[in-house]
N, C-alpha and C. Protein backbone atom coordinates (compact mmCIF):
# COMPACT_ATOMS: atom_id res chain seq x y z
N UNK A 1 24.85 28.51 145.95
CA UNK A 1 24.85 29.92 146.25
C UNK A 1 25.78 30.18 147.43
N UNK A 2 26.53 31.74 146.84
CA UNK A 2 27.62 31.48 148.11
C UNK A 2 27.11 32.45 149.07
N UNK A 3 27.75 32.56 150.64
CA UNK A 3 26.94 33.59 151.70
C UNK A 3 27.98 35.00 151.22
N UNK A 4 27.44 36.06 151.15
CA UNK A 4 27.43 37.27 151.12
C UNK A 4 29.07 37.57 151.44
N UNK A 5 28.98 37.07 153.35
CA UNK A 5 30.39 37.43 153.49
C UNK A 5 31.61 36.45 152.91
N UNK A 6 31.05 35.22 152.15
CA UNK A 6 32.35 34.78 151.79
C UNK A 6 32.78 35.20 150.78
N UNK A 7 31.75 36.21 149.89
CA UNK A 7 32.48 36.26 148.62
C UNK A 7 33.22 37.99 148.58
N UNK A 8 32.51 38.68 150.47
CA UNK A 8 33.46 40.07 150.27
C UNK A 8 34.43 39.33 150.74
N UNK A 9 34.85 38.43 151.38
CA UNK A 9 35.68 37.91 151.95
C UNK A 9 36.88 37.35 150.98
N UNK A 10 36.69 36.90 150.25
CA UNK A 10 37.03 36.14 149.16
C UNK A 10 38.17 37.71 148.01
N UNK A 11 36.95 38.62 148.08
CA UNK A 11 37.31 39.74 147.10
C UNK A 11 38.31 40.85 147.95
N UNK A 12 37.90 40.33 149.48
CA UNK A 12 39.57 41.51 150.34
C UNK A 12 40.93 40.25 150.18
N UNK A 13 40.67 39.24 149.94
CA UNK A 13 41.90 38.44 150.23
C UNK A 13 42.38 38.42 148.61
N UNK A 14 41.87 38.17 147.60
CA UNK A 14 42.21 38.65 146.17
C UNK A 14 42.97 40.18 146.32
N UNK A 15 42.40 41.05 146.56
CA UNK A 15 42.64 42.38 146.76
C UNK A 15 44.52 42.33 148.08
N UNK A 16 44.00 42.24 148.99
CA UNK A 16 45.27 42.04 149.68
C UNK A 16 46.61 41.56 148.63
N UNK A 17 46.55 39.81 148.58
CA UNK A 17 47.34 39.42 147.72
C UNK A 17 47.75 40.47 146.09
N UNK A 18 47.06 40.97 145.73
CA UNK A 18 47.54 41.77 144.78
C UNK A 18 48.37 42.94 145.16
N UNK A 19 48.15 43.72 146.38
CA UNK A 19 48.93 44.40 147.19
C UNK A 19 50.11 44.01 147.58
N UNK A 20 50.36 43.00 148.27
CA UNK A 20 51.27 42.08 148.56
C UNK A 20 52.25 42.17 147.33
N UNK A 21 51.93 41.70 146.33
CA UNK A 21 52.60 41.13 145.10
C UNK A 21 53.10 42.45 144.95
N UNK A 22 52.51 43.66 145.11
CA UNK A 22 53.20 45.03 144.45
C UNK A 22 54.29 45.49 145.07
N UNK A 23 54.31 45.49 146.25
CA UNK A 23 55.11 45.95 147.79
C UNK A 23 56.14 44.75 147.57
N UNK A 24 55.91 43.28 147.13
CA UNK A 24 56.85 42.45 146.91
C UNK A 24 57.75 42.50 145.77
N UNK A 25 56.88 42.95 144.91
CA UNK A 25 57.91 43.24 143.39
C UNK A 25 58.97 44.68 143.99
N UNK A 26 58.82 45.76 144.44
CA UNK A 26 59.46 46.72 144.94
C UNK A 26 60.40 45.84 145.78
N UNK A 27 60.21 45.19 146.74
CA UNK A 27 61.03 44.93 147.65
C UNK A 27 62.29 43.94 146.88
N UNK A 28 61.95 43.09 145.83
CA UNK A 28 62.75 42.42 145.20
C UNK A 28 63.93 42.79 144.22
N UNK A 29 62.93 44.54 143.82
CA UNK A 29 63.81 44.96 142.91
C UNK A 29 64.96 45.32 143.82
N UNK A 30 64.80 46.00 145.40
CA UNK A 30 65.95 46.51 145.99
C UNK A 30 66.90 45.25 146.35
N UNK A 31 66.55 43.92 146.13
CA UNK A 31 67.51 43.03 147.00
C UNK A 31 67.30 41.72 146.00
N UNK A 32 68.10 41.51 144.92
CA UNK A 32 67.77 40.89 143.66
C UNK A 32 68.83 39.82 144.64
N UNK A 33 68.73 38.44 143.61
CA UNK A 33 69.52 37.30 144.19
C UNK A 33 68.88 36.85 145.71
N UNK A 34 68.17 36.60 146.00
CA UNK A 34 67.80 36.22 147.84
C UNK A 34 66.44 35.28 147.49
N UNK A 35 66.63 34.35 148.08
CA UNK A 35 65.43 33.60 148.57
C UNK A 35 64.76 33.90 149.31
N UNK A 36 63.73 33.31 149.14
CA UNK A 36 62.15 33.80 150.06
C UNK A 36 62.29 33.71 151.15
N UNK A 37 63.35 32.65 151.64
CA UNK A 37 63.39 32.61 153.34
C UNK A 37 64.16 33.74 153.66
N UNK A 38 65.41 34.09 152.86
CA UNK A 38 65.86 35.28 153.26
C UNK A 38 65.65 36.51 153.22
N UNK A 39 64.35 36.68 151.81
CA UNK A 39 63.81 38.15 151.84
C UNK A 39 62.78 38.03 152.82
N UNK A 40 62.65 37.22 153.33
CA UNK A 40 61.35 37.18 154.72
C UNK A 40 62.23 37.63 155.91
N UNK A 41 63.26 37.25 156.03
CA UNK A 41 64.19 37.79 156.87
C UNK A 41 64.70 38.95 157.05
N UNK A 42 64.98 39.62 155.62
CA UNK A 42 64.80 41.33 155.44
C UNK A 42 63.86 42.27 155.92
N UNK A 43 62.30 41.23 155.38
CA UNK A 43 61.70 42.22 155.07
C UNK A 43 60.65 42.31 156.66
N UNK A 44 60.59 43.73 156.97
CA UNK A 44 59.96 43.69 158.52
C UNK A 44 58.09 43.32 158.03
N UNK A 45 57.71 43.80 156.87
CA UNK A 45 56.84 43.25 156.58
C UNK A 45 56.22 41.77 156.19
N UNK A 46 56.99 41.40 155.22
CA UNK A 46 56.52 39.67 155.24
C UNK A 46 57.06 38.91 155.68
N UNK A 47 56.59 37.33 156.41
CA UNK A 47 57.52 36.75 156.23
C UNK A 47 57.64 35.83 154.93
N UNK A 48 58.81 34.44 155.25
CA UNK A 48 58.68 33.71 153.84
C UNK A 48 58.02 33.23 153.85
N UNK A 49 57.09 32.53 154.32
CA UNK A 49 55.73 31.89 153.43
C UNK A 49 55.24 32.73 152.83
N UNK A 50 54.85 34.13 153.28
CA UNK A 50 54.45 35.23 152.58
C UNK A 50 54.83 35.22 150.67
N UNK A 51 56.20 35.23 151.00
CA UNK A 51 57.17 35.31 149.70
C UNK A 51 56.90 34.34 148.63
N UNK A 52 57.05 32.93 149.76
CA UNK A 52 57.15 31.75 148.71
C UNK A 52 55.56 31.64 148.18
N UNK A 53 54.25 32.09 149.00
CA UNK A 53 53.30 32.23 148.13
C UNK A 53 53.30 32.89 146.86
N UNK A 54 53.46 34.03 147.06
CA UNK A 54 53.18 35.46 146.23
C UNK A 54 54.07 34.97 144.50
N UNK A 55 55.67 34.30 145.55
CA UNK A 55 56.56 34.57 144.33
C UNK A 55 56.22 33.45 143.49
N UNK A 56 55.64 32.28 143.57
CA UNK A 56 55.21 31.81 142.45
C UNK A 56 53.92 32.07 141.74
N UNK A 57 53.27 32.72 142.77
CA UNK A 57 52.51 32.89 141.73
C UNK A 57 52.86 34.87 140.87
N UNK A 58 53.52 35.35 141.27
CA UNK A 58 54.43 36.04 140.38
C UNK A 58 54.89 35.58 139.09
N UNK A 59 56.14 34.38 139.37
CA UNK A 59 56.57 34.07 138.64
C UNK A 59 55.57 33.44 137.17
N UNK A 60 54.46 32.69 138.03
CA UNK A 60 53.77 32.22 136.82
C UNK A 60 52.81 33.58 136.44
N UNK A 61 53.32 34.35 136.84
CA UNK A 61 52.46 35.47 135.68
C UNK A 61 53.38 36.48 134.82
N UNK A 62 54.62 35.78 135.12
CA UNK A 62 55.93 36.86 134.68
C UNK A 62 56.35 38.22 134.97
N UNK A 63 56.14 38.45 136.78
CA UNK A 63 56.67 39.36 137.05
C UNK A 63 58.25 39.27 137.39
N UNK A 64 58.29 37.62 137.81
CA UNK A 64 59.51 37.24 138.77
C UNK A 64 59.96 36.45 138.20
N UNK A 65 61.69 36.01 138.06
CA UNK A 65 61.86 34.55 137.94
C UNK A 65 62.88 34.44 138.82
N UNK A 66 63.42 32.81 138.47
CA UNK A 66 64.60 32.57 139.35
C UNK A 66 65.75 31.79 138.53
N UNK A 67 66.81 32.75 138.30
CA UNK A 67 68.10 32.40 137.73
C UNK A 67 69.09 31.25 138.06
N UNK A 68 68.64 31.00 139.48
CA UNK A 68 69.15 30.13 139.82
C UNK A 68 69.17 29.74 140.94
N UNK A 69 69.08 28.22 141.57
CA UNK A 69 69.34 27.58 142.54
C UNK A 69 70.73 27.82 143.24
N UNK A 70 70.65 28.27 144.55
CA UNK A 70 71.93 28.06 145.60
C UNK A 70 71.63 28.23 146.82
N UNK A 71 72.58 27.60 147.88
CA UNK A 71 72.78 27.22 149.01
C UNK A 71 71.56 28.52 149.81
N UNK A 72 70.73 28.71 150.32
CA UNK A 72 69.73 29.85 151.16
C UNK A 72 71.01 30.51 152.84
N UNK A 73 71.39 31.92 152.35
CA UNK A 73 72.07 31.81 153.96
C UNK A 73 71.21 31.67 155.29
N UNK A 74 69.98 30.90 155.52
CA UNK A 74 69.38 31.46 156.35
C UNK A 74 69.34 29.77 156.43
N UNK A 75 68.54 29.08 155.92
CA UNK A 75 68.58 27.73 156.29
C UNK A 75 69.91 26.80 155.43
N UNK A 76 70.50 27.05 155.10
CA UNK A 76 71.45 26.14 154.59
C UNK A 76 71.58 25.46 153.05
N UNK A 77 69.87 25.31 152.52
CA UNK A 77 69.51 24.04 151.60
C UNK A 77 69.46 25.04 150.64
N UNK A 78 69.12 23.88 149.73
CA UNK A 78 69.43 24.31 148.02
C UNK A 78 68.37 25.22 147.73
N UNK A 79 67.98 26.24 147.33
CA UNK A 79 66.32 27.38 147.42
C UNK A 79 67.09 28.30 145.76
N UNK A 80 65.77 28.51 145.38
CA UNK A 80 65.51 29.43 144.32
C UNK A 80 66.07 30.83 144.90
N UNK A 81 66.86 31.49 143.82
CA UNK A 81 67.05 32.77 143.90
C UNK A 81 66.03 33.86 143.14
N UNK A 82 65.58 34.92 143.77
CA UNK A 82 64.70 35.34 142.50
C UNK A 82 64.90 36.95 142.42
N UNK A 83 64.28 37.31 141.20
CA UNK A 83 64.88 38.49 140.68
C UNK A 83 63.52 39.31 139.88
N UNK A 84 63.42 40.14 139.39
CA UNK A 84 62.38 40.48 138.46
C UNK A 84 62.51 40.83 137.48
N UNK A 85 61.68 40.31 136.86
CA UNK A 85 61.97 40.41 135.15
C UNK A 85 61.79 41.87 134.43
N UNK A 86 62.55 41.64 133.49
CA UNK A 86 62.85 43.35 132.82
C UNK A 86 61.58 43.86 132.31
C-alpha cells in the first residue's frame, strides 16, 4: 500500500511532465534541427536534461524524431538533431 502523498505526488509529476512535453513540442516546432543541449540553451525555460528526458520519451511515443546525428554547437560531440513529426 502506497502513502497518500506519494501517489498525489506521483500524479503532479506525471501531470507536469505532460506539460513539459507540450510547451516542448511548441518550442521544437519554432527551432527544428538543434539538440537538446542546444534547445536547453535557447530555451529560458528548460534546461537539457529537461529536453533529453522529455525528448525520448516523445520520440518513443511519436511526437519527435531525429533525422540525424551532427556535431552539437554547444558542446562539440556527435548529438541527435530533433524535429517533430508531421
Amino acid at each position: 500500500m502506497s502513502h497518500p502523498n506519494s501517489s498525489a505526488a506521483y500524479a503532479s509529476n506525471v501531470d507536469n511532465a505532460a506539460a513539459q512535453r507540450i510547451k516542448m513540442k511548441s518550442f521544437i516546432e519554432q527551432n527544428v534541427g538543434f539538440t537538446s543541449n542546444e534547445l536547453g540553451f535557447m530555451s529560458d525555460e528548460f534546461d537539457r536534461y529537461q529536453f533529453a528526458r522529455r525528448l525520448s520519451e516523445m520520440r518513443d511515443k511519436g511526437t519527435v524524431f531525429s533525422p540525424c546525428s551532427r556535431a552539437c554547437t554547444i558542446s562539440g560531440l556527435t548529438a541527435m538533431a530533433w524535429e517533430v513529426t508531421a
